[in-house]
C-alpha atoms as a PDB file:
ATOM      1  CA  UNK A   1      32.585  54.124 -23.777  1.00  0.00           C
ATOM      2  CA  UNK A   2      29.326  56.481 -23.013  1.00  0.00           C
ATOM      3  CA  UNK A   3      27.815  55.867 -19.873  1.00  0.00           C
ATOM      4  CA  UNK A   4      24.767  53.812 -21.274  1.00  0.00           C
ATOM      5  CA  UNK A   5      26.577  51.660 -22.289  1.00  0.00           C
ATOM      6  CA  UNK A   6      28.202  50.723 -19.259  1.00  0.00           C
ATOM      7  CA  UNK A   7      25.083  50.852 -17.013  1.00  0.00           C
ATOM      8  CA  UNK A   8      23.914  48.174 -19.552  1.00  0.00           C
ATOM      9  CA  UNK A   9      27.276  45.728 -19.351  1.00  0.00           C
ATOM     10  CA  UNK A  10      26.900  46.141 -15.339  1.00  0.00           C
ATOM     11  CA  UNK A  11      23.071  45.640 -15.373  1.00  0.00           C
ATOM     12  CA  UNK A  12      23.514  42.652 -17.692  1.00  0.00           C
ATOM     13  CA  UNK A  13      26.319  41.211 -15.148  1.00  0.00           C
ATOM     14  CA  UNK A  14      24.323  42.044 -12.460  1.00  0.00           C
ATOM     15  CA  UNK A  15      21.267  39.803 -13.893  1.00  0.00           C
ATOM     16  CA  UNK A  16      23.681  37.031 -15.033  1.00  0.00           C
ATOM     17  CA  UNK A  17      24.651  36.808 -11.028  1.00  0.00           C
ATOM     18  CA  UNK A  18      21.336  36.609  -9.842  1.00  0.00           C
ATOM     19  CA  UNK A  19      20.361  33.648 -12.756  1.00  0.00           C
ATOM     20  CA  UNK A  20      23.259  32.069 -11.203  1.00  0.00           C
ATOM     21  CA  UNK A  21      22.689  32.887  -7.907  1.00  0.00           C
ATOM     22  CA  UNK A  22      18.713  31.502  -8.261  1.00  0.00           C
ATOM     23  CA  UNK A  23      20.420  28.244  -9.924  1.00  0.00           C
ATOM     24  CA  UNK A  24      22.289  27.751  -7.118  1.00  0.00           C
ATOM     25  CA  UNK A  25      19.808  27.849  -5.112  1.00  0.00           C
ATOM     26  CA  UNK A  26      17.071  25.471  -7.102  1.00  0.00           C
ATOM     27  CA  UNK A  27      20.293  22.955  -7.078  1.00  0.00           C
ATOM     28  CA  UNK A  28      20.340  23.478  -3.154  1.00  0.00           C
ATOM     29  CA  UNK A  29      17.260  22.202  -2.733  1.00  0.00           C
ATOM     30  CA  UNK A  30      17.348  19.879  -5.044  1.00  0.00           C
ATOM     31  CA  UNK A  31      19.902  18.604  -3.263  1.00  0.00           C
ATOM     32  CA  UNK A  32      18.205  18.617   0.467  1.00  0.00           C
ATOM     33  CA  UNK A  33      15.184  17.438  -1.458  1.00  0.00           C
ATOM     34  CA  UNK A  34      17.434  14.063  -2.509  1.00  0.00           C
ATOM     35  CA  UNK A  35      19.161  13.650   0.791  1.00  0.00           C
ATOM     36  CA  UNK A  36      16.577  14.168   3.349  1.00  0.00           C
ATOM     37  CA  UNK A  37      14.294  11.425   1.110  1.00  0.00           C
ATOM     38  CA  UNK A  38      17.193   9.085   0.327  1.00  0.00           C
ATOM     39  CA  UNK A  39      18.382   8.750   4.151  1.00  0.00           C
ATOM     40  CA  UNK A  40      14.542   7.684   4.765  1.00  0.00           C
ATOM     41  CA  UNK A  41      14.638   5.429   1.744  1.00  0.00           C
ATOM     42  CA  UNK A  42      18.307   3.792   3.157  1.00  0.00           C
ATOM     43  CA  UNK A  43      17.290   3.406   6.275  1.00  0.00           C
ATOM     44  CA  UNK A  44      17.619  -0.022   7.685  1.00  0.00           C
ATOM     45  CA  UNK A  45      15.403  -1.652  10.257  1.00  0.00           C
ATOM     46  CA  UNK A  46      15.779  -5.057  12.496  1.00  0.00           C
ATOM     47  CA  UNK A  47      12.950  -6.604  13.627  1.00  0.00           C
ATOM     48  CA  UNK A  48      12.981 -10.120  14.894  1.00  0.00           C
ATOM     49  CA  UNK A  49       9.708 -12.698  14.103  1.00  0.00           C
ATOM     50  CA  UNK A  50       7.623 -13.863  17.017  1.00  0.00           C
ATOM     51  CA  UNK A  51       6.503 -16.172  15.592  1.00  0.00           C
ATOM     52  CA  UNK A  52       6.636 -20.271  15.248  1.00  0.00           C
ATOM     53  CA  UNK A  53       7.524 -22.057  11.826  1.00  0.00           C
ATOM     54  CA  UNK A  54       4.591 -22.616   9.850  1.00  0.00           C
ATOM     55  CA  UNK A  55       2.240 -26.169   9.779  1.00  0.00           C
ATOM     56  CA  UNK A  56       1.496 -27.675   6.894  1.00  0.00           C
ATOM     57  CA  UNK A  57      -1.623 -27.974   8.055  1.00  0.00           C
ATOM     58  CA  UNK A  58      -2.303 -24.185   7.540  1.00  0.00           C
ATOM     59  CA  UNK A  59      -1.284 -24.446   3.637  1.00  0.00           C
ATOM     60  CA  UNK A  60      -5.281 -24.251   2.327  1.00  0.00           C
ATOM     61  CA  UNK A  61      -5.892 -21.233   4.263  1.00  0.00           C
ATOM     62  CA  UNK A  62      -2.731 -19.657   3.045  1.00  0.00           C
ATOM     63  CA  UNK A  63      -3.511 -20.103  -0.226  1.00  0.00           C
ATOM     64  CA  UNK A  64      -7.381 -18.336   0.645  1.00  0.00           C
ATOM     65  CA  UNK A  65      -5.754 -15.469   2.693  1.00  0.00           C
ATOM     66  CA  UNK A  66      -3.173 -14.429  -0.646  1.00  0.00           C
ATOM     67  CA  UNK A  67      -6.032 -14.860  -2.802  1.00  0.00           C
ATOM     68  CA  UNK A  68      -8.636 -12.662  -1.005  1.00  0.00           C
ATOM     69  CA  UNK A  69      -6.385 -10.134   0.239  1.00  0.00           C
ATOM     70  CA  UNK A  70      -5.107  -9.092  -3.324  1.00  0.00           C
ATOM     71  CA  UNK A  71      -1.528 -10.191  -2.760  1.00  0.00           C
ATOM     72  CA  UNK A  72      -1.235 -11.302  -6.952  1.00  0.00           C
ATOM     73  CA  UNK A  73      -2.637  -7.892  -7.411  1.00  0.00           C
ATOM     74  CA  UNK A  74       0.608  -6.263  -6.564  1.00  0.00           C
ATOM     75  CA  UNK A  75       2.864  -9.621  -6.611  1.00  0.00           C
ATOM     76  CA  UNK A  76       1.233 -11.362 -10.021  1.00  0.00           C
ATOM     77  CA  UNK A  77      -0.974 -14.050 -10.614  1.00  0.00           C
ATOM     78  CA  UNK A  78       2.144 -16.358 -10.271  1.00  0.00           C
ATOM     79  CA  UNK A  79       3.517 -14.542  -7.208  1.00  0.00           C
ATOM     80  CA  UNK A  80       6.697 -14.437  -9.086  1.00  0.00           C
ATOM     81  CA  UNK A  81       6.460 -10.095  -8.884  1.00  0.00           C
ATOM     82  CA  UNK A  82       5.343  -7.362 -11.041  1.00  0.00           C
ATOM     83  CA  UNK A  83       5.682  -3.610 -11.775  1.00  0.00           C
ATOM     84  CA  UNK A  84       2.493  -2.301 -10.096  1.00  0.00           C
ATOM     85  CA  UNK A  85       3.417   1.597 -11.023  1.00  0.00           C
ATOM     86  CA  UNK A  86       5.199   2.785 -13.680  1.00  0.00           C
ATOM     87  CA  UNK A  87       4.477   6.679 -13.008  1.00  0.00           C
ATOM     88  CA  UNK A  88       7.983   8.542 -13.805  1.00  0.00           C
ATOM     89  CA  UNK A  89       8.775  11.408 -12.439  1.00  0.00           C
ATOM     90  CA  UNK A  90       6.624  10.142  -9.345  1.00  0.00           C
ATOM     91  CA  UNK A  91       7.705   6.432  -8.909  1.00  0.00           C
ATOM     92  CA  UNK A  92       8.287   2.951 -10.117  1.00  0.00           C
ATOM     93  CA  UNK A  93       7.115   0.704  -8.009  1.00  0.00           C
ATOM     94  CA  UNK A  94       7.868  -3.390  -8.477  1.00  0.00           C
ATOM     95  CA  UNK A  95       6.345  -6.020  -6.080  1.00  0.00           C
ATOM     96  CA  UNK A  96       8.576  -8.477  -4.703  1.00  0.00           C
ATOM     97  CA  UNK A  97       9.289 -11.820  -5.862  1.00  0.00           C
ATOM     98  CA  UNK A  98       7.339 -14.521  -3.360  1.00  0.00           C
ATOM     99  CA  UNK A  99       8.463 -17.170  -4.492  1.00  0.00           C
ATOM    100  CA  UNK A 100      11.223 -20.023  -3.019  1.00  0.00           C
ATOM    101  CA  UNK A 101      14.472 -18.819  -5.094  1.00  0.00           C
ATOM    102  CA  UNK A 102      15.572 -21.513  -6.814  1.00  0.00           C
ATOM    103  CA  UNK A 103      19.241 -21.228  -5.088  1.00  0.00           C
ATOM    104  CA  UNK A 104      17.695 -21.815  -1.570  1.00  0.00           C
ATOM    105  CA  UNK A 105      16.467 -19.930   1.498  1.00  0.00           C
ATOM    106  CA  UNK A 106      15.778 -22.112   4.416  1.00  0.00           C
ATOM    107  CA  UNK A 107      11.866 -21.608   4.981  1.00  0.00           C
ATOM    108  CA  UNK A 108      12.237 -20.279   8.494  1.00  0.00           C
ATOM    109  CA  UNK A 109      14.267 -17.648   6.859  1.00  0.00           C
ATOM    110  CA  UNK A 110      11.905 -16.592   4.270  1.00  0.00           C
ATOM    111  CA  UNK A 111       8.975 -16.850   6.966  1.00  0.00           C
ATOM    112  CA  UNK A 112      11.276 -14.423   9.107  1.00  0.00           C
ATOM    113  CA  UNK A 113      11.248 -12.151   5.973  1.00  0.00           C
ATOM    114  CA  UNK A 114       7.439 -12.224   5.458  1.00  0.00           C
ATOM    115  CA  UNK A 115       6.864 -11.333   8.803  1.00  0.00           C
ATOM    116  CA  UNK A 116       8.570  -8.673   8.420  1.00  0.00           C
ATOM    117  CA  UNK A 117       6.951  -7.307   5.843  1.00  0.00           C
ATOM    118  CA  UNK A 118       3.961  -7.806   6.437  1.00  0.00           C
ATOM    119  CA  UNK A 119       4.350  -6.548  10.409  1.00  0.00           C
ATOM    120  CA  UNK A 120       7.146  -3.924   9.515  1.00  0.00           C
ATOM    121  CA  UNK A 121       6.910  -3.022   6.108  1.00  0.00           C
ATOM    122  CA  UNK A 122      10.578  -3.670   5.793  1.00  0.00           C
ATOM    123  CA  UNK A 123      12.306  -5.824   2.607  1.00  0.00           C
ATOM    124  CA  UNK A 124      14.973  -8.237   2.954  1.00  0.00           C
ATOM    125  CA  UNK A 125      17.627  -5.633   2.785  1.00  0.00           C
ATOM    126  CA  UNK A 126      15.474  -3.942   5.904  1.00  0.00           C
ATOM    127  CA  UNK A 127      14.914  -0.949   3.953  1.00  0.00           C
ATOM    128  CA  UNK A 128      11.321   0.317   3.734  1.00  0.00           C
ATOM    129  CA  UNK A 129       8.743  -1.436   1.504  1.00  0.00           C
ATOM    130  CA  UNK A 130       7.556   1.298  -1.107  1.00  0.00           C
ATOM    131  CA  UNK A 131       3.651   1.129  -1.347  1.00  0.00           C
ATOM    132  CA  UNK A 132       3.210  -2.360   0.691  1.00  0.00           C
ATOM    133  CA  UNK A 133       0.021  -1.793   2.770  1.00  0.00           C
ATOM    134  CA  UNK A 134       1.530  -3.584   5.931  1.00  0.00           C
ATOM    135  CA  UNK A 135      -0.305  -0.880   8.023  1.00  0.00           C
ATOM    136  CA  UNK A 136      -2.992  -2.847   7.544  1.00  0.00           C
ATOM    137  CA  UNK A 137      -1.147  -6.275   6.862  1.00  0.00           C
ATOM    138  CA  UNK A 138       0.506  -5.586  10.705  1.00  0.00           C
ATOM    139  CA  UNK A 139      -3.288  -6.784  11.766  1.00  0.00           C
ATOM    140  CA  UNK A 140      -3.254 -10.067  10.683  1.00  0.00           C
ATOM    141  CA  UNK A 141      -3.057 -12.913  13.122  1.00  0.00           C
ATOM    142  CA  UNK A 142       0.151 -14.952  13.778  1.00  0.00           C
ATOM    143  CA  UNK A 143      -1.682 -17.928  12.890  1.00  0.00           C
ATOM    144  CA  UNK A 144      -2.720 -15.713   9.517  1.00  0.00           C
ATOM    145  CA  UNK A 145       0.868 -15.031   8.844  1.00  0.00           C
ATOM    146  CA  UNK A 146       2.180 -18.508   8.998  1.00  0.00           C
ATOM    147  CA  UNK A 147      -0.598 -20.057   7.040  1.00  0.00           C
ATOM    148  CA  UNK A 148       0.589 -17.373   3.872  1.00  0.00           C
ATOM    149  CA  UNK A 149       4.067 -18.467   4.459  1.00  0.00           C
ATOM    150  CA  UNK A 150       3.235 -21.690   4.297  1.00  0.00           C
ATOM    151  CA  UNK A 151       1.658 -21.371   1.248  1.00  0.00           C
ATOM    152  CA  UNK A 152       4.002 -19.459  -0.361  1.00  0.00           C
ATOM    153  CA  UNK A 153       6.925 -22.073   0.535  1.00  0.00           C
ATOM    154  CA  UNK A 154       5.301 -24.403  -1.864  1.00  0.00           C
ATOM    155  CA  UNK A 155       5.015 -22.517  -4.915  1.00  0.00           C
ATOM    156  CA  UNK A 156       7.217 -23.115  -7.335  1.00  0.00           C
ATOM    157  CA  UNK A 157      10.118 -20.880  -8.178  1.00  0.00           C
ATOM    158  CA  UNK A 158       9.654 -18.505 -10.689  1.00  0.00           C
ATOM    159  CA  UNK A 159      12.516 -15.902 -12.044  1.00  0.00           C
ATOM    160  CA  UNK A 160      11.242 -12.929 -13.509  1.00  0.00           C
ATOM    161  CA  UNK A 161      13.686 -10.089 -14.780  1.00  0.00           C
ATOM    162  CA  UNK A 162      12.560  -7.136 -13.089  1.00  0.00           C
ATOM    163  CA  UNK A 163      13.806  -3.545 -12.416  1.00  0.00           C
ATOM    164  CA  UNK A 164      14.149  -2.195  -9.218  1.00  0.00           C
ATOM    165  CA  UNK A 165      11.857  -0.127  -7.086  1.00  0.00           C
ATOM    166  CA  UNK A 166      12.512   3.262  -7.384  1.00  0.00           C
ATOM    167  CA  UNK A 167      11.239   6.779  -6.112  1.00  0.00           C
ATOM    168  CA  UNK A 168      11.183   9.599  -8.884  1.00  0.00           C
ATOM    169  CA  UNK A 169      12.212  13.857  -7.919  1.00  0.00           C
ATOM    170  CA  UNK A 170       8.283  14.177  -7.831  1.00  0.00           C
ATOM    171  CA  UNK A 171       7.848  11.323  -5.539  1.00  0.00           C
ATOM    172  CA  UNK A 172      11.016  12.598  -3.209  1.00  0.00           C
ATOM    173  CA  UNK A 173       9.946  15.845  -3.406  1.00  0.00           C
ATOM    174  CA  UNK A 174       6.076  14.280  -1.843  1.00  0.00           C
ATOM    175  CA  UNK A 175       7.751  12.376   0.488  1.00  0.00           C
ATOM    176  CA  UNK A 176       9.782  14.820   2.071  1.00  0.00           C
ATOM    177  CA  UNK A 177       6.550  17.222   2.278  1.00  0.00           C
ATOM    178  CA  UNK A 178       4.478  14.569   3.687  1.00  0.00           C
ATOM    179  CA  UNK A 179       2.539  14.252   0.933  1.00  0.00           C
ATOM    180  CA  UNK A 180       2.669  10.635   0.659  1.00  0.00           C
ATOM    181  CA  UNK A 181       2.306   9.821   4.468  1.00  0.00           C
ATOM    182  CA  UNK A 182       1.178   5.942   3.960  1.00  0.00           C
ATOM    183  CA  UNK A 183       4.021   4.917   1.068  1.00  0.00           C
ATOM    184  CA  UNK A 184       6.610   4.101   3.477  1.00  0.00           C
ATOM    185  CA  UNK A 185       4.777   2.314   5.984  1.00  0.00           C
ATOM    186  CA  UNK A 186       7.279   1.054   8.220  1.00  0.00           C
ATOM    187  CA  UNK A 187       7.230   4.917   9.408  1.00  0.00           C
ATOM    188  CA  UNK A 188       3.341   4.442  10.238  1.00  0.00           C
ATOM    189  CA  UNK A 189       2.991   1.205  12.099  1.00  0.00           C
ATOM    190  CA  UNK A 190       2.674   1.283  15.949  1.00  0.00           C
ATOM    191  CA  UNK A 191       5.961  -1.632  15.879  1.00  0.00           C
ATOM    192  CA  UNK A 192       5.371  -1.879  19.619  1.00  0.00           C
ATOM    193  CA  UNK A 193       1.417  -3.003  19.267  1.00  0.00           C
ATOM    194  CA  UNK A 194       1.242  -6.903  20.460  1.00  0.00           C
ATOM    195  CA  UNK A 195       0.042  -8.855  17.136  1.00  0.00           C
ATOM    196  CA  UNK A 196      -2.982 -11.067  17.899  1.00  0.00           C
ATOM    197  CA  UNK A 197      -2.671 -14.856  18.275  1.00  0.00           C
ATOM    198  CA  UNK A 198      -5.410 -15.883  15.960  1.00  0.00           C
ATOM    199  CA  UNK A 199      -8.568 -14.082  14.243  1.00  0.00           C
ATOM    200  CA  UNK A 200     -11.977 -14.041  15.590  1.00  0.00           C
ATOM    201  CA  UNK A 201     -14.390 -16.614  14.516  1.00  0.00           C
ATOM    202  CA  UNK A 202     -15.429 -16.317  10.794  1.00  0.00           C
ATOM    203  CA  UNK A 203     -19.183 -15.233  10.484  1.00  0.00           C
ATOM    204  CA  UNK A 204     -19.168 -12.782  13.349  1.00  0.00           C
ATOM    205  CA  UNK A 205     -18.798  -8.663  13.426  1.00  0.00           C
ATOM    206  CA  UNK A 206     -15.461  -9.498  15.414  1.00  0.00           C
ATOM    207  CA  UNK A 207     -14.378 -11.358  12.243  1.00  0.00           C
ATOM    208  CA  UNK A 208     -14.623  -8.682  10.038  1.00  0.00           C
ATOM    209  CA  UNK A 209     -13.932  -6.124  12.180  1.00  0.00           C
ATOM    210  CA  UNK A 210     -10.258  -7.911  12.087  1.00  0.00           C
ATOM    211  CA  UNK A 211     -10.556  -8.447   8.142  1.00  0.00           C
ATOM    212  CA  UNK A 212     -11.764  -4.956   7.379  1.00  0.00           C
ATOM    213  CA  UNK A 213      -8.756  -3.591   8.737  1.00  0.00           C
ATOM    214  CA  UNK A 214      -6.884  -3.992   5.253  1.00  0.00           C
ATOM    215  CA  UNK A 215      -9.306  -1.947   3.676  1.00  0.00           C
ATOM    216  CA  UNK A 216      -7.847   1.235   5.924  1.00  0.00           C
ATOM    217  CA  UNK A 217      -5.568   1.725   3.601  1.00  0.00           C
ATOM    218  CA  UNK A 218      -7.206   2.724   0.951  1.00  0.00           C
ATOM    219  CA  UNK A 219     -10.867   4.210   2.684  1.00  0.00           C
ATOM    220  CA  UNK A 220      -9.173   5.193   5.965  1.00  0.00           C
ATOM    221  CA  UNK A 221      -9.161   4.451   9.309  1.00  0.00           C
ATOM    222  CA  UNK A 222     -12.977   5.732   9.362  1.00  0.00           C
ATOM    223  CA  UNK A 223     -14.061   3.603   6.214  1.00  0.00           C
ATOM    224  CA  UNK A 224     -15.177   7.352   4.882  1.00  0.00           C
ATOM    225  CA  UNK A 225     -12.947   7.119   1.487  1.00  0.00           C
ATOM    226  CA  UNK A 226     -11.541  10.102  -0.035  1.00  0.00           C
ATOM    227  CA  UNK A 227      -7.487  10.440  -1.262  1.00  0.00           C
ATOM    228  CA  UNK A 228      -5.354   7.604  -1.688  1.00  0.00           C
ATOM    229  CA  UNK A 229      -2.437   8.782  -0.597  1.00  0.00           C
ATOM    230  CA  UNK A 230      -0.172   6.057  -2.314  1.00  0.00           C
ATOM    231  CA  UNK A 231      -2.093   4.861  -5.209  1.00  0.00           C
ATOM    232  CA  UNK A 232      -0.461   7.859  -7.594  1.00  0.00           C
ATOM    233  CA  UNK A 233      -1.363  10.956  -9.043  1.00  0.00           C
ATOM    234  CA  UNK A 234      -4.166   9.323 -11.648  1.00  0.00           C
ATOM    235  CA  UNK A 235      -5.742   6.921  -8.504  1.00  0.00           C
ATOM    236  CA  UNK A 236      -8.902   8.469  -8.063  1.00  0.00           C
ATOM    237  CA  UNK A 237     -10.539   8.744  -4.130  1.00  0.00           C
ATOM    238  CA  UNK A 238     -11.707   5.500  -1.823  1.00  0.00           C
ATOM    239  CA  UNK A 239     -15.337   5.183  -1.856  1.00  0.00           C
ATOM    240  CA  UNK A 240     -17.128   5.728   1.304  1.00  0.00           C
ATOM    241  CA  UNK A 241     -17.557   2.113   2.943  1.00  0.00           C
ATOM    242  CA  UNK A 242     -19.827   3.743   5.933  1.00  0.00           C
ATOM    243  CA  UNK A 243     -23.755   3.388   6.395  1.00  0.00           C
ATOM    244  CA  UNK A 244     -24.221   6.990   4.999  1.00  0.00           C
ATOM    245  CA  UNK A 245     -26.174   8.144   2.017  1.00  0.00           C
ATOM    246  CA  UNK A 246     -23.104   9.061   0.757  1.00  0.00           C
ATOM    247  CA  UNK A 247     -21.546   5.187   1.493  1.00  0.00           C
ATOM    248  CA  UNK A 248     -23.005   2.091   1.568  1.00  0.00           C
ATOM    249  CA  UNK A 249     -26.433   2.733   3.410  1.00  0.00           C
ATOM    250  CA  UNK A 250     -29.019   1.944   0.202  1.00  0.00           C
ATOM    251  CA  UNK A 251     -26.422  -1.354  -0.053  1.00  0.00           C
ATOM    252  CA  UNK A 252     -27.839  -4.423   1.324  1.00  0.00           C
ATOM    253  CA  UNK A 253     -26.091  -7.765   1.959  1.00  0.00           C
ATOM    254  CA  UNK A 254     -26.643  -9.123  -1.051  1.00  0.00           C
ATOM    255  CA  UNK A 255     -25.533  -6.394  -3.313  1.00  0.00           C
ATOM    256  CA  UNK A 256     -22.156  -6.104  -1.066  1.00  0.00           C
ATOM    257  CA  UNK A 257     -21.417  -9.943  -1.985  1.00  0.00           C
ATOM    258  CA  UNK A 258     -22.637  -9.642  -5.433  1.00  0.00           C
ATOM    259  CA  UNK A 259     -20.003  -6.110  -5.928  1.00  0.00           C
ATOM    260  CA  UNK A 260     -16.888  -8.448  -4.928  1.00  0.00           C
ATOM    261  CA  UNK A 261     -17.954 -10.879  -7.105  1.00  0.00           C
ATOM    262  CA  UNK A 262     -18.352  -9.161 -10.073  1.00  0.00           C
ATOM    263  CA  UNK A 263     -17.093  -5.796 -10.329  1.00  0.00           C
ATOM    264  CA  UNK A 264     -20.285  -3.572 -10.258  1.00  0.00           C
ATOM    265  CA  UNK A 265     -22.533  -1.524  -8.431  1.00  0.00           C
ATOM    266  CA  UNK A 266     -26.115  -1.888  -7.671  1.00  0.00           C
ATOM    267  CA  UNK A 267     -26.449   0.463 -10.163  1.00  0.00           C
ATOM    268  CA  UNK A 268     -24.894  -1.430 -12.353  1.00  0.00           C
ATOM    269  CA  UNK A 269     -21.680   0.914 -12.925  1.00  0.00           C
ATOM    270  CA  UNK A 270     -18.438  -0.585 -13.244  1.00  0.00           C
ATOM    271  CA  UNK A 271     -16.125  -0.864  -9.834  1.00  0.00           C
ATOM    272  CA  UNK A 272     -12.318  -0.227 -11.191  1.00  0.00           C
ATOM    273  CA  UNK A 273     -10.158  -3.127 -10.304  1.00  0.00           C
ATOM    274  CA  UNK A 274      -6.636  -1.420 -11.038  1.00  0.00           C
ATOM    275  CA  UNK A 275      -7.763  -0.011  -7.778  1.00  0.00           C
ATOM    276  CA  UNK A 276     -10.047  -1.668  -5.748  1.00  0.00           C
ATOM    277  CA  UNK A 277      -8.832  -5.036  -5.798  1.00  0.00           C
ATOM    278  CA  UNK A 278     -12.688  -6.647  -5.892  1.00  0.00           C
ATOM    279  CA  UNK A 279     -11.614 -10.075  -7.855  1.00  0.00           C
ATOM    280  CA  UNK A 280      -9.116 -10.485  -5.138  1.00  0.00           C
ATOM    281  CA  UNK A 281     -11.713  -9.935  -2.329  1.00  0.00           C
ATOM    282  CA  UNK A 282     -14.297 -11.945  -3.882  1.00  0.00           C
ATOM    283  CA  UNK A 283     -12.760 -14.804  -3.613  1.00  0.00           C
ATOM    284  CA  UNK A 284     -13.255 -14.448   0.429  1.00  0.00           C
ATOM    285  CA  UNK A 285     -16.309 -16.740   1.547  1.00  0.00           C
ATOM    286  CA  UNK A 286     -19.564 -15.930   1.912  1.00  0.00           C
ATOM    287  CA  UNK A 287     -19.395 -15.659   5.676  1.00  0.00           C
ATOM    288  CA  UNK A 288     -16.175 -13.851   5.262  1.00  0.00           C
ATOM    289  CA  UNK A 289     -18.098 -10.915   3.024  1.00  0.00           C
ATOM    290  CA  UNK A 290     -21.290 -11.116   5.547  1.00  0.00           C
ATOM    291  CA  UNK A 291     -19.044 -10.152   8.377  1.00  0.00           C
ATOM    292  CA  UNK A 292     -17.459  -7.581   6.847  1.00  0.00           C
ATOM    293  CA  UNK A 293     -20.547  -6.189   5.303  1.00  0.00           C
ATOM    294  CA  UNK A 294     -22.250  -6.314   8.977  1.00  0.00           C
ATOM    295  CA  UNK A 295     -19.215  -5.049  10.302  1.00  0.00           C
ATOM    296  CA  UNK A 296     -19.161  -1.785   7.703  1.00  0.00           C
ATOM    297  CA  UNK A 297     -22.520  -1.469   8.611  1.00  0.00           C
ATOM    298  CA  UNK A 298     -22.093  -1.060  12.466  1.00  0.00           C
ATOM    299  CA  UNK A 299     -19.107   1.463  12.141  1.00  0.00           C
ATOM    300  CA  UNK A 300     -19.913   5.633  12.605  1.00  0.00           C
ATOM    301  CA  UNK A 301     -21.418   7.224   9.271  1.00  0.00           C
ATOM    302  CA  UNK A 302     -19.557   9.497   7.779  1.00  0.00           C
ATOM    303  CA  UNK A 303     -20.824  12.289   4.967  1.00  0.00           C
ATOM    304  CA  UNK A 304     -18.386  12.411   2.307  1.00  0.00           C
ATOM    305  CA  UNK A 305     -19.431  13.045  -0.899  1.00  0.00           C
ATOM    306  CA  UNK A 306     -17.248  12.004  -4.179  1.00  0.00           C
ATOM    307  CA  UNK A 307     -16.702  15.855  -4.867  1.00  0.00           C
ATOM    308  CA  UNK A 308     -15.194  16.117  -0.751  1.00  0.00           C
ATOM    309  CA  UNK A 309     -13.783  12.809  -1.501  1.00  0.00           C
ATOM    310  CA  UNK A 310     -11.450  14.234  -4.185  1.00  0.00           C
ATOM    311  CA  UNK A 311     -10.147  17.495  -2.124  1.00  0.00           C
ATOM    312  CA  UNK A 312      -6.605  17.225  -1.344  1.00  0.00           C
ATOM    313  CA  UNK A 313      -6.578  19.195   1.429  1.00  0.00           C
END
């Protein structure tokens, strides 16, 4: 056998090692990339409710608070759950089931369980909540919390077959990067913060200064917009809610209202509700709207065009 011919067989070995030696490694970190985002994903939290069984009196305003804060956008119009993304190799994402189960939880248990999702961002199981926004839902009132589980104890049961939530290798690989820094929210919240007894009066800045603080999820905790970080890789960025040229500073009271009622702009374009859940807000009140409006209006401006609004980095 010339010597050619052997450099080749040992050259060709040689590069057969290193495709399995790079294999290897890809399946390494493939590997890291699953366990270091499933032990995150397993993790279980306890958190014990502070707070009192609900009145019945509270039932009406239950039923305005899951209306206006979007909960059937995620949950269904029948609260009975949905899948609210469907983006393989990213993530599935399916909201919960709110409704009584027809085999029977005592109320005060299913309460317990609201409270801590919406406080904790943790499920029944007290594993993390994919994509619930309880960083912002952690701001509601006690007396805001019972009056949704209150409503929700009277809906009727509903059984919908639904797959389970589950995070794709692009989502893992995201999460372990912290790339997706708001999708497991139980790993955001300040658990320690006292929650507030009740909101402030309706109608003042105070007011919606308290109900504004949902929309930090999706615009920030300045109101200036830019990447959702949990909406997917098609959501496009959060406006800017701010009273810059850039936000909503040519937007007067009435043209804030009239945008949550129907879906457009003063400029007439079209406001996307898979995103911006505006049917859901609409249905607030009128004073509700005004004093978030005048609230928006008092915060810091910030300058963030749509093009800086889209920059992921």
């Amino acid at each position: 056998m010339s010597t050619s011919a052997t450099g080749i067989k040992k050259a060709i070995r040689y590069f057969g090692f290193a495709v399995i030696g790079l294999l290897f490694l890809l399946a390494l970190v493939a590997v890291w990339i699953y366990l270091a985002s499933e032990s995150r994903l397993q993790k279980e939290y306890e958190f014990s409710a502070e707070v009192d069984a609900p009145r019945a009196a509270l039932i009406e305003r239950g039923r305005q608070l899951a209306m206006s804060r979007g909960c059937a956008d995620c949950h269904g119009d029948d609260f009975g759950g949905k899948i609210m993304l469907d983006e393989m190799p990213f993530a599935r994402v399916v909201g919960t089931n709110l409704t009584p189960p027809s085999a029977g939880i005592e109320p005060r248990v299913r309460h317990e369980q609201l409270y801590r999702a919406l406080r904790h961002g943790v499920g029944a199981d007290s594993k993390a909540l994919l994509l619930m926004p309880s960083g912002s839902f952690s701001k509601l009132s006690l007396e805001e919390i019972e009056a949704l589980s209150a409503y929700l104890n009277t809906l009727p049961s509903v059984d919908h077959a639904l797959p389970d939530s589950q995070m794709g290798p692009l989502g893992r690989a995201l999460l372990v990067t912290g790339k997706l820094k708001d999708f497991l929210s139980v790993e955001v919240i300040d658990h320690a913060k006292p929650v507030v007894a009740a909101p402030p009066p309706v109608g003042s800045i105070d007011y919606g200064r308290h109900a504004a603080q949902l929309c930090m999820g999706c615009h920030g905790a300045d109101f200036g917009g830019g990447p959702m970080t949990h909406g997917g890789p098609s959501a496009p960025p959060a406006a800017n809610l701010t009273p810059d040229v850039t936000g909503l500073a040519a937007w007067s009271e009435a043209d804030f209202i009239a945008s949550m009622r129907e879906g457009k702009r003063p400029d007439g374009s079209e406001i996307d509700g898979k995103y911006m859940p505006w049917r859901a807000i609409g249905q607030a009140s009128d004073d509700e709207l005004k004093s978030i409006y005048r609230y928006l209006q008092s915060v810091p401006s910030v300058h963030r065009s749509m093009k800086d609004a889209s920059r992921q980095d």
